[in-house]
PDB file of N, CA and C in Angstrom:
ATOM      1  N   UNK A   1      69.881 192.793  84.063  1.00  0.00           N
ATOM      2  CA  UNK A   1      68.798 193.285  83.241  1.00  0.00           C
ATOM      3  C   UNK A   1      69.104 193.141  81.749  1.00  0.00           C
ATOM      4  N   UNK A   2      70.171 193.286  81.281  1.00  0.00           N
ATOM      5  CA  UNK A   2      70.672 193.772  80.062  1.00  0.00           C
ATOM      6  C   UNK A   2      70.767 192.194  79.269  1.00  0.00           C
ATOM      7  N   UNK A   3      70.683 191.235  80.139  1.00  0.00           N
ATOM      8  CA  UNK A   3      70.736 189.562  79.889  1.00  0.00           C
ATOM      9  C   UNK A   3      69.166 189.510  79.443  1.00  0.00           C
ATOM     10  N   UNK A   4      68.470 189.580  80.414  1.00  0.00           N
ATOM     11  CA  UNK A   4      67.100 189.391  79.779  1.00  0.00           C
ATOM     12  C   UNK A   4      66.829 190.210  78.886  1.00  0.00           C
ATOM     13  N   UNK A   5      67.156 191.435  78.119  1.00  0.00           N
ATOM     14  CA  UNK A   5      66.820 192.208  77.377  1.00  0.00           C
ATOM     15  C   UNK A   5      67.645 191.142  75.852  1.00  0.00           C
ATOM     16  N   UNK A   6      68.588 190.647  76.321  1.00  0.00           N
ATOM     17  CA  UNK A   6      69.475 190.180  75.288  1.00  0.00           C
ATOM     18  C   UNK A   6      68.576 188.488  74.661  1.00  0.00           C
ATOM     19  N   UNK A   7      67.534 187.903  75.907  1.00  0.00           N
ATOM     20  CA  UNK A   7      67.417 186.804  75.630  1.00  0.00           C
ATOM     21  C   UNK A   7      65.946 187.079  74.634  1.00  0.00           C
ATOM     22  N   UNK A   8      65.279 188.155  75.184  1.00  0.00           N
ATOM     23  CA  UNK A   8      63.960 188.807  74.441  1.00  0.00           C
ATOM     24  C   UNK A   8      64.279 188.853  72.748  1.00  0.00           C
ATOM     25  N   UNK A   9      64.908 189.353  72.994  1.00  0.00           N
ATOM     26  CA  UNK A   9      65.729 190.006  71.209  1.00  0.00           C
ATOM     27  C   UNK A   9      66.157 188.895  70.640  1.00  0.00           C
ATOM     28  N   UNK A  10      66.883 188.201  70.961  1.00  0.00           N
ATOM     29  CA  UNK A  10      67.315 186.565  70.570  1.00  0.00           C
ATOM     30  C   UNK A  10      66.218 185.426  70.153  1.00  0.00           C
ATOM     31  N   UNK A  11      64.986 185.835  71.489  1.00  0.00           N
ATOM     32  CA  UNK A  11      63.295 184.966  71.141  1.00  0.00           C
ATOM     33  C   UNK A  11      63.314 185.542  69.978  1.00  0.00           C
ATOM     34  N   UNK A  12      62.812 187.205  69.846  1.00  0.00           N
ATOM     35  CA  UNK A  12      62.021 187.701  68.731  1.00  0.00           C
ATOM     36  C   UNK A  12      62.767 187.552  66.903  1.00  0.00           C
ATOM     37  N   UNK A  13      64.193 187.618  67.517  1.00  0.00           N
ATOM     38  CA  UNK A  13      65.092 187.253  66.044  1.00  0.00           C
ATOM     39  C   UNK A  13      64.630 185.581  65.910  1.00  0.00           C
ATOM     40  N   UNK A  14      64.974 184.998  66.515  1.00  0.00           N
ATOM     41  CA  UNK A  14      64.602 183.846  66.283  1.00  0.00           C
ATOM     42  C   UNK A  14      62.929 183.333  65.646  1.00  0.00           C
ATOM     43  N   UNK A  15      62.353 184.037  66.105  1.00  0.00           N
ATOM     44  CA  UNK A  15      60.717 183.580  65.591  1.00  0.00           C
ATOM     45  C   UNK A  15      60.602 184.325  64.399  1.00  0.00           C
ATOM     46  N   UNK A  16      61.253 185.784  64.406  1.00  0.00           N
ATOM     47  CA  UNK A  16      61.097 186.678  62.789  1.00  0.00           C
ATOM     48  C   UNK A  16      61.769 185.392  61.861  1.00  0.00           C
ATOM     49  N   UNK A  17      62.715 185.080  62.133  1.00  0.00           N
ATOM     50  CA  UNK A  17      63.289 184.452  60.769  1.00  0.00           C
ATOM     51  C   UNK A  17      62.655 182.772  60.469  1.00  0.00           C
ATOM     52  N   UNK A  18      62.292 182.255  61.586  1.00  0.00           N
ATOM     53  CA  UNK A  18      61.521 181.203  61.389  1.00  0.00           C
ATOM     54  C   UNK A  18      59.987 181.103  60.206  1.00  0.00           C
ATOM     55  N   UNK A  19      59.809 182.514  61.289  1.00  0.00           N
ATOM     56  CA  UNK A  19      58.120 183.238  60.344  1.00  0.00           C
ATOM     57  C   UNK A  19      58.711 183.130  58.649  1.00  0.00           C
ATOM     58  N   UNK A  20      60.020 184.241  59.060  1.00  0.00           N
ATOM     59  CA  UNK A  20      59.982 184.274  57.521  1.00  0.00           C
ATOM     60  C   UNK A  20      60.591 183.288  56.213  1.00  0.00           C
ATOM     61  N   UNK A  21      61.115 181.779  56.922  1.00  0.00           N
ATOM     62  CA  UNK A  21      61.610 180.699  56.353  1.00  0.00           C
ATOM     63  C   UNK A  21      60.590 180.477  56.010  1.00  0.00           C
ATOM     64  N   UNK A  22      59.344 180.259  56.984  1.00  0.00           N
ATOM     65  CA  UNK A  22      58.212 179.159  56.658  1.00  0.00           C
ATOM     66  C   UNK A  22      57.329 179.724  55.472  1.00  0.00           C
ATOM     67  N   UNK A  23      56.855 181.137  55.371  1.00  0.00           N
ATOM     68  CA  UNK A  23      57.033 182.148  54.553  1.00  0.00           C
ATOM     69  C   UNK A  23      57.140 182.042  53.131  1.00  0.00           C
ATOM     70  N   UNK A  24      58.746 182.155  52.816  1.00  0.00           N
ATOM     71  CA  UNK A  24      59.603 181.736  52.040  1.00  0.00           C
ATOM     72  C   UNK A  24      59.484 180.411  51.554  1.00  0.00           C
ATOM     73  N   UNK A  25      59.437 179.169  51.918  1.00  0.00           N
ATOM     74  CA  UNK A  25      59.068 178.011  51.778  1.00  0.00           C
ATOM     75  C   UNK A  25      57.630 177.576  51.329  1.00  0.00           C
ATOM     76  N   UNK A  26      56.508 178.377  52.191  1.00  0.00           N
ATOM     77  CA  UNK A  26      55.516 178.021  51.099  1.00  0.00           C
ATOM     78  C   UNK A  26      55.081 178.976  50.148  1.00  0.00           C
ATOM     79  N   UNK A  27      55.816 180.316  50.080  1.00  0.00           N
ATOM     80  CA  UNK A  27      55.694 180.694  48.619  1.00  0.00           C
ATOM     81  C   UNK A  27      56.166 179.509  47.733  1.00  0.00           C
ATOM     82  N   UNK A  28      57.092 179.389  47.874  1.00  0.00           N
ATOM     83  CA  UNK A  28      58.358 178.243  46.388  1.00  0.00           C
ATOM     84  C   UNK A  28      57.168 177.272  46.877  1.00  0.00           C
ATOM     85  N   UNK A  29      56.956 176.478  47.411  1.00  0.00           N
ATOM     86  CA  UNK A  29      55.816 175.424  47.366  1.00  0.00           C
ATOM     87  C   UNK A  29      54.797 175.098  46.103  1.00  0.00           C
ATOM     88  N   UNK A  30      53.957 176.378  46.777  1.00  0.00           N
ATOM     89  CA  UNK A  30      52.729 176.998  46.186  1.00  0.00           C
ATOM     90  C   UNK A  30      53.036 177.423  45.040  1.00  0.00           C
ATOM     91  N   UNK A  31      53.976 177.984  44.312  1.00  0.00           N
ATOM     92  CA  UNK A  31      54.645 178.499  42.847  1.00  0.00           C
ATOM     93  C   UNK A  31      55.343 177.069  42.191  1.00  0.00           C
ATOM     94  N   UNK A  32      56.021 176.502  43.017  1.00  0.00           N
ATOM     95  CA  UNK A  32      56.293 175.064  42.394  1.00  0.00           C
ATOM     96  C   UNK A  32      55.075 174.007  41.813  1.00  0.00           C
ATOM     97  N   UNK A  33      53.752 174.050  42.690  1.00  0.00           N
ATOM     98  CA  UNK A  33      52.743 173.459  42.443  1.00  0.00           C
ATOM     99  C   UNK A  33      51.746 174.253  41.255  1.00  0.00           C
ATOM    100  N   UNK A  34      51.692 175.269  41.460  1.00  0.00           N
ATOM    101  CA  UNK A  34      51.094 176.253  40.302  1.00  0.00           C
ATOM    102  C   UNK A  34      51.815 175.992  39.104  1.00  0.00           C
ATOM    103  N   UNK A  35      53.305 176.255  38.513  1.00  0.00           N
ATOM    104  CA  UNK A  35      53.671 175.878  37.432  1.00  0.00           C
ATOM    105  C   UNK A  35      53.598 174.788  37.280  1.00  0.00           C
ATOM    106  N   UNK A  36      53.852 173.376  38.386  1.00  0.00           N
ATOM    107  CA  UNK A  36      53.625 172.350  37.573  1.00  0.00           C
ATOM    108  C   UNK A  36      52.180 171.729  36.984  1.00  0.00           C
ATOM    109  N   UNK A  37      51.513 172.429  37.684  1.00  0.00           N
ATOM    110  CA  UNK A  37      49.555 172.109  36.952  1.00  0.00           C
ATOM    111  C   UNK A  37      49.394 173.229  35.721  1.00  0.00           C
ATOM    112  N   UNK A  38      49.662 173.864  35.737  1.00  0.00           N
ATOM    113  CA  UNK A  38      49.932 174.800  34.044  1.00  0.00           C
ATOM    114  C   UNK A  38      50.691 174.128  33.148  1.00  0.00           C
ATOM    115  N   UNK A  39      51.730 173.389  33.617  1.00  0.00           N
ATOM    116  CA  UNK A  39      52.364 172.446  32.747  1.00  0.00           C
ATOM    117  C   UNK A  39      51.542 171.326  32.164  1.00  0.00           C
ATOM    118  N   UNK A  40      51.024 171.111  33.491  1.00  0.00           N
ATOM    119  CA  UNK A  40      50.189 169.561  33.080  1.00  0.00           C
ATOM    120  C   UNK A  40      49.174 170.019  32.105  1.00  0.00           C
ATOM    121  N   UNK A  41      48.396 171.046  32.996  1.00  0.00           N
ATOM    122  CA  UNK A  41      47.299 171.335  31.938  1.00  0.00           C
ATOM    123  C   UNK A  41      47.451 171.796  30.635  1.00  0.00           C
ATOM    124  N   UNK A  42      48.934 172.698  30.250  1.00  0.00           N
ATOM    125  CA  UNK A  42      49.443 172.466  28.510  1.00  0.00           C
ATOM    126  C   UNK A  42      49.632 171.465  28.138  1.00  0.00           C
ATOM    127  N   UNK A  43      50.397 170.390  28.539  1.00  0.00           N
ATOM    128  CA  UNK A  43      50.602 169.338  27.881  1.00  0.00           C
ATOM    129  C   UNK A  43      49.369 168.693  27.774  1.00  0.00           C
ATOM    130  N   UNK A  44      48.597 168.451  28.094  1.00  0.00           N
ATOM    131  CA  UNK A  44      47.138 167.901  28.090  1.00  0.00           C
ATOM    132  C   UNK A  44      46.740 168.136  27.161  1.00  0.00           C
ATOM    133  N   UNK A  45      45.930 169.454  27.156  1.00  0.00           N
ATOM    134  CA  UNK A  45      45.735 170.459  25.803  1.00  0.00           C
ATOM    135  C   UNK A  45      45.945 169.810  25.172  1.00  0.00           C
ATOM    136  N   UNK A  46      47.387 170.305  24.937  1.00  0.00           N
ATOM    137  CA  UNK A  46      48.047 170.051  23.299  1.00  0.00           C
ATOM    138  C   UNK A  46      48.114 168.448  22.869  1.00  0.00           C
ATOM    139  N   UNK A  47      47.827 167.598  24.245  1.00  0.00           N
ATOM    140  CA  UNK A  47      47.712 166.073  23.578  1.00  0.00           C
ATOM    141  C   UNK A  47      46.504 166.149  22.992  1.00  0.00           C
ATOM    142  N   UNK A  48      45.481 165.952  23.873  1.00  0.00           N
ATOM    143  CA  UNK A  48      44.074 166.279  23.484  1.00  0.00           C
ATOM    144  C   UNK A  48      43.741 167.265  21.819  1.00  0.00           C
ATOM    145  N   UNK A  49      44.375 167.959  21.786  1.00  0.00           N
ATOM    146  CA  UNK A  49      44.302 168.239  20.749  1.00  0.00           C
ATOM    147  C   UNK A  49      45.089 168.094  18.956  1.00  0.00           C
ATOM    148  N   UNK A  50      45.926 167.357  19.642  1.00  0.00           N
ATOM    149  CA  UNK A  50      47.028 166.397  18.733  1.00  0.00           C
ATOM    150  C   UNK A  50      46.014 165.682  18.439  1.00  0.00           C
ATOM    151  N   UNK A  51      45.104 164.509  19.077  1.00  0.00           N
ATOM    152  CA  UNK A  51      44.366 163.179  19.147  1.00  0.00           C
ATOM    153  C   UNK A  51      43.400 163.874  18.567  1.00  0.00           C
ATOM    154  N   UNK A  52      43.040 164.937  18.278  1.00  0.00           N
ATOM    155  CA  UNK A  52      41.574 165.084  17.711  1.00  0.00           C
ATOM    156  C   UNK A  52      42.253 166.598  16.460  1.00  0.00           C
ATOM    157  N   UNK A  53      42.063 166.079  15.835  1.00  0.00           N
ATOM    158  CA  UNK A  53      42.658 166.968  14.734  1.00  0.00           C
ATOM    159  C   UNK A  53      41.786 167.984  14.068  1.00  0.00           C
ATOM    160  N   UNK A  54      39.643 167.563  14.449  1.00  0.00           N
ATOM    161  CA  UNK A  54      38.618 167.970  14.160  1.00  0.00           C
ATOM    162  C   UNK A  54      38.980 169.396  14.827  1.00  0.00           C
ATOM    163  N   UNK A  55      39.819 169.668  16.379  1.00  0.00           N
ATOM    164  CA  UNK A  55      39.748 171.373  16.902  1.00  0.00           C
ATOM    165  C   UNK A  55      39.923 172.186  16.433  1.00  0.00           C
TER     166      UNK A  55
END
């Protein structure tokens, strides 16, 4: 009994930490992609507005 109780707990550890890699991974994703389009979109800006000196 105490085997199958051991293999249950082993599934459920195993899928918690998977859950929480995948989780983990597309936070940093999604935050990696967010700062780099805030980037883009400053540098833009500030070209765009370098090139036109009228702003």
């Amino acid at each position: 009994m105490s085997l199958l109780f051991t293999l249950a707990d082993t599934k459920t550890l195993t899928l918690t930490l998977t859950l929480t890699l995948t989780l983990t991974l597309t936070l940093t994703l999604t935050l990696t992609l967010t700062l780099t389009l805030t980037l883009t979109l400053t540098l833009t800006l500030n070209a765009d507005a370098d090139a036109d000196p009228k702003r």
